[in-house]
Protein backbone atom coordinates (compact mmCIF):
# COMPACT_ATOMS: atom_id res chain seq x y z
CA UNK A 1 128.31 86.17 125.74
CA UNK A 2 124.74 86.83 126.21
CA UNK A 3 123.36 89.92 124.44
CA UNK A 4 120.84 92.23 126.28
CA UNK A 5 118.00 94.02 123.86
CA UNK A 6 116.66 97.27 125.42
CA UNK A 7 113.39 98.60 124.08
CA UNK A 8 113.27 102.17 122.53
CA UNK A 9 111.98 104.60 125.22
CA UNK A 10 110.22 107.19 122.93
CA UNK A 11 108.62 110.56 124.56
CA UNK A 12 107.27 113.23 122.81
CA UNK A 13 107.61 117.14 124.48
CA UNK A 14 106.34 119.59 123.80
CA UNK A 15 103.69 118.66 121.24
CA UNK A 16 102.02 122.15 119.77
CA UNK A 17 98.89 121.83 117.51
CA UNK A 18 98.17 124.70 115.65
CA UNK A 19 94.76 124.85 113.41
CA UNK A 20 93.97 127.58 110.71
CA UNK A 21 90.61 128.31 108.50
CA UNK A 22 92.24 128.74 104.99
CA UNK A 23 89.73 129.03 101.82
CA UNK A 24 89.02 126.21 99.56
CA UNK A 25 88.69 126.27 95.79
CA UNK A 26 85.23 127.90 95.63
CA UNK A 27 86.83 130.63 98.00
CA UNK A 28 84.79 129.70 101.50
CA UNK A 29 86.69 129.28 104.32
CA UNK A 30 86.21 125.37 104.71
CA UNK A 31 90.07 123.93 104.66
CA UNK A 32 91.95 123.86 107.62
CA UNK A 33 95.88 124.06 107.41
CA UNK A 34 97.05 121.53 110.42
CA UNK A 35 100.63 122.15 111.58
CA UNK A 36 102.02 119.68 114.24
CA UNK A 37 105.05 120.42 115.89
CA UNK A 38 106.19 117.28 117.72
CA UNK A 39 109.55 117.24 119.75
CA UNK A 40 111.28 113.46 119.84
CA UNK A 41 113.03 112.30 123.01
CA UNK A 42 114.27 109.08 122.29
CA UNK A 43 116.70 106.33 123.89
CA UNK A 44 117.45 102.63 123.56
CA UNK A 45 117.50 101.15 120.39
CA UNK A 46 117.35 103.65 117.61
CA UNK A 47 114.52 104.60 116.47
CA UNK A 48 114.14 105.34 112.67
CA UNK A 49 110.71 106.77 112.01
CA UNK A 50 107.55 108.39 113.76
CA UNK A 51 104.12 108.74 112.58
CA UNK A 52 101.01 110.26 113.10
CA UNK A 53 96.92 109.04 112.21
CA UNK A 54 95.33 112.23 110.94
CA UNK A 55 91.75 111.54 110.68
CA UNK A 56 89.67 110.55 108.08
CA UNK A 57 88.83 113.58 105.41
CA UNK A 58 91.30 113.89 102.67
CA UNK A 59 94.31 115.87 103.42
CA UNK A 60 96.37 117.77 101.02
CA UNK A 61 99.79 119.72 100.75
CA UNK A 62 101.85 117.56 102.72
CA UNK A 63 105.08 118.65 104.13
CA UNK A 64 107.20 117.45 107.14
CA UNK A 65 110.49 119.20 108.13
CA UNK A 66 113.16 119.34 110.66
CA UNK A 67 113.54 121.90 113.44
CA UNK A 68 115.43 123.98 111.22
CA UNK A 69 112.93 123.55 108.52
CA UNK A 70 115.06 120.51 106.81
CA UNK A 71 112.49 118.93 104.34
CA UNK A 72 112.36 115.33 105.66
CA UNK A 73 111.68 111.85 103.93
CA UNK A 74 107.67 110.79 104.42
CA UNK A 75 105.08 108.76 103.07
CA UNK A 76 101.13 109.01 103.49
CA UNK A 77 98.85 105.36 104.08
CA UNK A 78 95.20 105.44 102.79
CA UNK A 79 94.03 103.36 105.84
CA UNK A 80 90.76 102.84 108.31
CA UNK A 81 92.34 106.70 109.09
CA UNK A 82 94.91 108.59 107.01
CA UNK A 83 98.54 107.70 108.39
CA UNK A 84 101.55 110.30 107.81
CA UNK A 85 105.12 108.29 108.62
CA UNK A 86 108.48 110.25 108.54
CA UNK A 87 112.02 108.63 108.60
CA UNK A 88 114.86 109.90 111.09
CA UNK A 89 118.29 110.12 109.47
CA UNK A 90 120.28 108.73 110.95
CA UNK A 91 117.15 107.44 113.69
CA UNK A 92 117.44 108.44 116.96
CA UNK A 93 119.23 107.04 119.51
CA UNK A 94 119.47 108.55 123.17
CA UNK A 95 118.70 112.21 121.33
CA UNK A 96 116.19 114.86 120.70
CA UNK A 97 114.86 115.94 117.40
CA UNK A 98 112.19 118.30 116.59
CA UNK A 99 109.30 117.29 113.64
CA UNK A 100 106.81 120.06 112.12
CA UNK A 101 104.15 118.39 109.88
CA UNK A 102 101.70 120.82 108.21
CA UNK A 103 98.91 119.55 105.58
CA UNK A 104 95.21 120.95 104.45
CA UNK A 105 92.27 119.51 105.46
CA UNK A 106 89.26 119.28 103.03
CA UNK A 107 86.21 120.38 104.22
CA UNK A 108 87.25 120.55 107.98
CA UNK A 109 84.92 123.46 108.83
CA UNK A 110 81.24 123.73 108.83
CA UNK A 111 78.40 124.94 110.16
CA UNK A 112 76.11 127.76 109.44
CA UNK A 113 75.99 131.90 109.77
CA UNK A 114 75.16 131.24 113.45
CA UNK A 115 77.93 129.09 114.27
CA UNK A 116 81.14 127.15 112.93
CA UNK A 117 82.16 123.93 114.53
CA UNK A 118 86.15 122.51 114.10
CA UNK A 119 86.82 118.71 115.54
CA UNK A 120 90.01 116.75 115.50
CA UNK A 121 89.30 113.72 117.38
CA UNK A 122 92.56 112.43 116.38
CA UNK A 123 94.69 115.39 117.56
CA UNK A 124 95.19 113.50 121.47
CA UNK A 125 96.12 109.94 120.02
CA UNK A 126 99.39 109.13 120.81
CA UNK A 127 101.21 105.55 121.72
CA UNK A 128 104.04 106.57 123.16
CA UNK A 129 104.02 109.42 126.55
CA UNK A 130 103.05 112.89 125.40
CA UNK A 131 103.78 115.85 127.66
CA UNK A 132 103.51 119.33 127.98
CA UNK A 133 99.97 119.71 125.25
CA UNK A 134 99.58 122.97 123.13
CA UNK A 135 96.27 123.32 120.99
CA UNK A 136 95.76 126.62 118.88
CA UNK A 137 93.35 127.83 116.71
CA UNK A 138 94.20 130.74 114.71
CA UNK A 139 91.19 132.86 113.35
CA UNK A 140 91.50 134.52 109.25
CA UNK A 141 92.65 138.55 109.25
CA UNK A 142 90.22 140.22 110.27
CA UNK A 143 87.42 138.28 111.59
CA UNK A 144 86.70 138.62 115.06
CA UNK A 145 84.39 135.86 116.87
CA UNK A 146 81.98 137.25 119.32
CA UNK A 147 82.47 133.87 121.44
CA UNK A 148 84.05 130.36 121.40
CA UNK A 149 83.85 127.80 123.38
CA UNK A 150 86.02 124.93 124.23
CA UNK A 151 85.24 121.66 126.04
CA UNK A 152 81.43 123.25 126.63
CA UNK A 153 82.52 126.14 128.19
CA UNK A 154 83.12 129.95 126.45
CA UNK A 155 86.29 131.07 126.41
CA UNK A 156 88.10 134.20 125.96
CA UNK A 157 90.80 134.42 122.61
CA UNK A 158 93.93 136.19 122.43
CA UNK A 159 95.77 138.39 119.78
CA UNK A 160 98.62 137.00 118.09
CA UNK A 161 101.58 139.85 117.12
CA UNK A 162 100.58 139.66 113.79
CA UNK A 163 96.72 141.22 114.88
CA UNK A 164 94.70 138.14 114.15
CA UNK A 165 92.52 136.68 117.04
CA UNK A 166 93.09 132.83 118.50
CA UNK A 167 92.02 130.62 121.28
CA UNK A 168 95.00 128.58 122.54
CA UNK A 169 94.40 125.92 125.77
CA UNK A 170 97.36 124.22 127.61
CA UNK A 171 97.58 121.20 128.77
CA UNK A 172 99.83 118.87 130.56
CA UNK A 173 98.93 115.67 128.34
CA UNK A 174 96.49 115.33 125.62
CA UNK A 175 93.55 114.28 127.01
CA UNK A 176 91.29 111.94 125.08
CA UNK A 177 88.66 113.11 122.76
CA UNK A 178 91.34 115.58 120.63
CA UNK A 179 90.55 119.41 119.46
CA UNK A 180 86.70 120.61 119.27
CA UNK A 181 86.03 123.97 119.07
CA UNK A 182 83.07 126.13 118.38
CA UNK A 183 82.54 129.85 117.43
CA UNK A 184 80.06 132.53 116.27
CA UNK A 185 79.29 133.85 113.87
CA UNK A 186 80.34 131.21 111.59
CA UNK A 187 82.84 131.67 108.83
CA UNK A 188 81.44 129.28 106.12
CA UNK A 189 77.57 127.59 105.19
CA UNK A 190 78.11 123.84 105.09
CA UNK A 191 77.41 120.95 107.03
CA UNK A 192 79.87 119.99 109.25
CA UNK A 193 81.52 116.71 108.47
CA UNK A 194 81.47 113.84 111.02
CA UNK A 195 84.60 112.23 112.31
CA UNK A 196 85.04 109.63 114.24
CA UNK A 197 88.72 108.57 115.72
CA UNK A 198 88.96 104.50 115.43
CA UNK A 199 91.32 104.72 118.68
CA UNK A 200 88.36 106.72 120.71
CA UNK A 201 85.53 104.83 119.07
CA UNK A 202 87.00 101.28 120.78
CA UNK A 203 88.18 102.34 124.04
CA UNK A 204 84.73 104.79 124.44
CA UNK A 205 83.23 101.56 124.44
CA UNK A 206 81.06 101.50 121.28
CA UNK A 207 82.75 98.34 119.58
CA UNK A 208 79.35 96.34 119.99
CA UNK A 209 75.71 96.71 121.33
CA UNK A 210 73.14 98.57 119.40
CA UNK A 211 73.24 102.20 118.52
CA UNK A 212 76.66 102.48 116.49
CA UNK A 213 77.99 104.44 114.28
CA UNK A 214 79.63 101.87 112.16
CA UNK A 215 81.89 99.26 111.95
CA UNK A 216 85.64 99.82 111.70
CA UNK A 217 88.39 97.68 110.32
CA UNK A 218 92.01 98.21 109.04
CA UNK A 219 91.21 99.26 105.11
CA UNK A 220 87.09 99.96 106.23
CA UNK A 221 85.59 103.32 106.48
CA UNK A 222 83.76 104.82 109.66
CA UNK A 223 79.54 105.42 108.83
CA UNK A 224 79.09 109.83 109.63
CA UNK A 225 75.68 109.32 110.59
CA UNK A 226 74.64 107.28 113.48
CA UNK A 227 72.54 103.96 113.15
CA UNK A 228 69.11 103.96 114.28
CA UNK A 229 68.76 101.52 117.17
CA UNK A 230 65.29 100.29 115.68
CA UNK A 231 67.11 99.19 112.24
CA UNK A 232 70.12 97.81 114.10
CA UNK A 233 67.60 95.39 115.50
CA UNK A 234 65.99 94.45 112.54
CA UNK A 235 69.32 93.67 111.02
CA UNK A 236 70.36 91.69 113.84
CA UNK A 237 67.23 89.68 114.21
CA UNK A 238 67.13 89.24 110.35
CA UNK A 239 71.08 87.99 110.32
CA UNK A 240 69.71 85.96 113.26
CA UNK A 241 66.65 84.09 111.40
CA UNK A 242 69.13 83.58 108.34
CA UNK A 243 71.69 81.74 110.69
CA UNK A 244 69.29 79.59 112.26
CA UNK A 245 67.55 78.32 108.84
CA UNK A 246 71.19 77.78 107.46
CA UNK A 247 71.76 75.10 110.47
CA UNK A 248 68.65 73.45 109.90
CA UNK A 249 69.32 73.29 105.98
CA UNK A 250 72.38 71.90 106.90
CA UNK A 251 71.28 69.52 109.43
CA UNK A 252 68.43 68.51 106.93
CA UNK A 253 71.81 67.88 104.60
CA UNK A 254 74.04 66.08 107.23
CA UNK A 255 73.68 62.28 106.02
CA UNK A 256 73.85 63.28 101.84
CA UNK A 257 76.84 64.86 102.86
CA UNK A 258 78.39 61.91 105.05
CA UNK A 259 77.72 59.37 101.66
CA UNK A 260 79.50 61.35 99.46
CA UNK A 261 82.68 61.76 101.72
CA UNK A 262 82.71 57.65 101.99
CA UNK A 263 82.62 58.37 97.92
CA UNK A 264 84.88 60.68 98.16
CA UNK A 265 87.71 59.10 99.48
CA UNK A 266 90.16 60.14 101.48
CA UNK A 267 91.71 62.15 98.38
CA UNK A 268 88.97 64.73 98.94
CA UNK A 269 89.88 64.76 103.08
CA UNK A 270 93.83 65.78 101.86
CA UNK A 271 92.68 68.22 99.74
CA UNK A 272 90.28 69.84 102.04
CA UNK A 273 93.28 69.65 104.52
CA UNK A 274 95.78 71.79 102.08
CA UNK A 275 93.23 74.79 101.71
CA UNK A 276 92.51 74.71 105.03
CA UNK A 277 95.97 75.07 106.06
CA UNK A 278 96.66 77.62 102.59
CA UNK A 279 93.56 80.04 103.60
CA UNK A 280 94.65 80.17 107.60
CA UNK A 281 98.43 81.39 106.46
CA UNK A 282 96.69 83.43 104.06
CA UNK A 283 94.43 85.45 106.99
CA UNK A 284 97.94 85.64 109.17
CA UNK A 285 99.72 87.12 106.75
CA UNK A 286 96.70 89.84 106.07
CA UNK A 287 96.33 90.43 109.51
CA UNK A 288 99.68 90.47 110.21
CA UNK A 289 101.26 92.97 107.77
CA UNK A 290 97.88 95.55 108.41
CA UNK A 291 96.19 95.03 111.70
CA UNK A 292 99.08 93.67 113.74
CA UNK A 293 100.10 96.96 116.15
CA UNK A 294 99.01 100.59 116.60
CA UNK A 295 101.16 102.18 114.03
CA UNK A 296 99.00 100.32 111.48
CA UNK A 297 95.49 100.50 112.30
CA UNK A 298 95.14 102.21 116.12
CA UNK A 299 94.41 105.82 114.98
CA UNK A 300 97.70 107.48 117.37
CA UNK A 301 101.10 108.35 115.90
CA UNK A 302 104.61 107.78 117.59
């Protein structure tokens, strides 16, 4: 009897974000409480966990629930961006479930008494289908922004039942480039961090050339500031002039080093063979168990 695999189909609607100013330990309004409510549509094969790449500033008070509000079983990855996983018990299998993650971000918001800027590149990455796109931002008791805008453009904020002002935007998918929002007069005085989303950097098309903001690997860190183009060529030329004196050192070398492998036997050719064959299953393995798919180094959740 021949057995037929089917693939999970995973879809995620609706997906609300929902971002609020909360104050930090010095009492300034610089955390932001993220709360993600994600709902699972799933069929196929089961599927027993989803995750979610929240960026790279140190996150705090983690805490993912059910629908109901059923604590669930997760686990947070220190990675090129932070990674929040969750298990489904028992996983899903042609069923719906509904996931609300909520944690602090340190040092979200900054800015100055002019204006406050909030960005979430990671908020839009996704691997799976995402439909039916909710972003809020929720505004402290009391404070009322003069204007905001979203995308480049002002836009107008509503008043939540409770009296406090937000912006909220709809929209039928998230749309690369996550959550940015700006507003006046600003909340807090400090400079606004820099964040850069690993899945936006590579398919923006900054993995190479000159003028980058840094180099990202699974484990690495993104560089906040931007590289001078001037320096990136001096590096580049220097790397360059170091290369090409290493193959003339080594062409210089070539005939000492062709007497001393007749010495050498072919003892020292069987050696060379087993680490050459050790260190290549050594760089599978690493790049296998931490680079090998999205839900380990692509910056989305699923």
């Amino acid at each position: 009897m021949r057995w037929l695999t089917v693939a999970v189909d995973c879809r995620i609607f609706p997906y609300v974000a929902t971002f609020e100013p909360v104050k930090d330990g010095r009492g300034e309004y610089a955390d932001i409480v993220a709360t993600l409510e994600l709902r699972y549509h799933a069929s196929g094969e089961p599927k027993p966990e989803g995750f979610k790449f929240v960026g790279t500033l140190p996150i705090s008070d983690v805490s993912v629930a059910d629908a109901s509000g059923k604590p669930m079983r997760w686990s947070e990855d220190a990675m090129a961006e932070t990674r929040l996983s969750w298990r489904f018990d028992p996983p899903l299998q042609d069923s719906s479930a509904g996931v609300i993650v909520r944690f602090r971000i340190k040092g979200a918001l900054g800015g100055d008494k002019e204006s406050n800027r909030f960005n979430a590149p990671w908020a839009s990455n996704f691997r799976v289908q995402v439909d039916d796109v909710t972003y809020r931002f929720v505004f402290p008791e009391g404070f009322v922004p003069r204007w905001v805008t979203y995308e480049g453009k002002k836009v107008e904020t509503i008043t939540l039942p409770d009296g406090r002002k937000a912006f909220e935007a709809g929209r039928p998918t998230p749309e690369s480039g996550g959550f940015e929002l700006t507003f006046f007069p600003g909340l807090v005085e400090r400079k606004a961090p820099a964040q850069v989303s690993s899945r936006r950097w590579f398919e923006s098309g900054h993995g190479s050339g000159l003028g980058l903001r840094g180099v990202g690997s699974c484990g690495g860190r993104w560089l906040e500031k931007p590289v001078n183009p001037f320096w990136a060529a001096v590096v580049l030329l220097a790397c360059g002039a170091v290369f090409i004196k290493g193959m003339f050192w080594c062409a210089k070398n070539l005939h000492r080093w062709s007497v001393w492998g007749e010495i050498g036997g072919s003892s020292y050719s069987s050696g060379s063979s087993s680490s050459d064959r050790w260190s290549s299953s050594n760089r599978w393995s690493s790049s296998s168990s931490s680079c090998s798919s999205c839900s380990s180094c692509g910056g989305c959740g699923g």
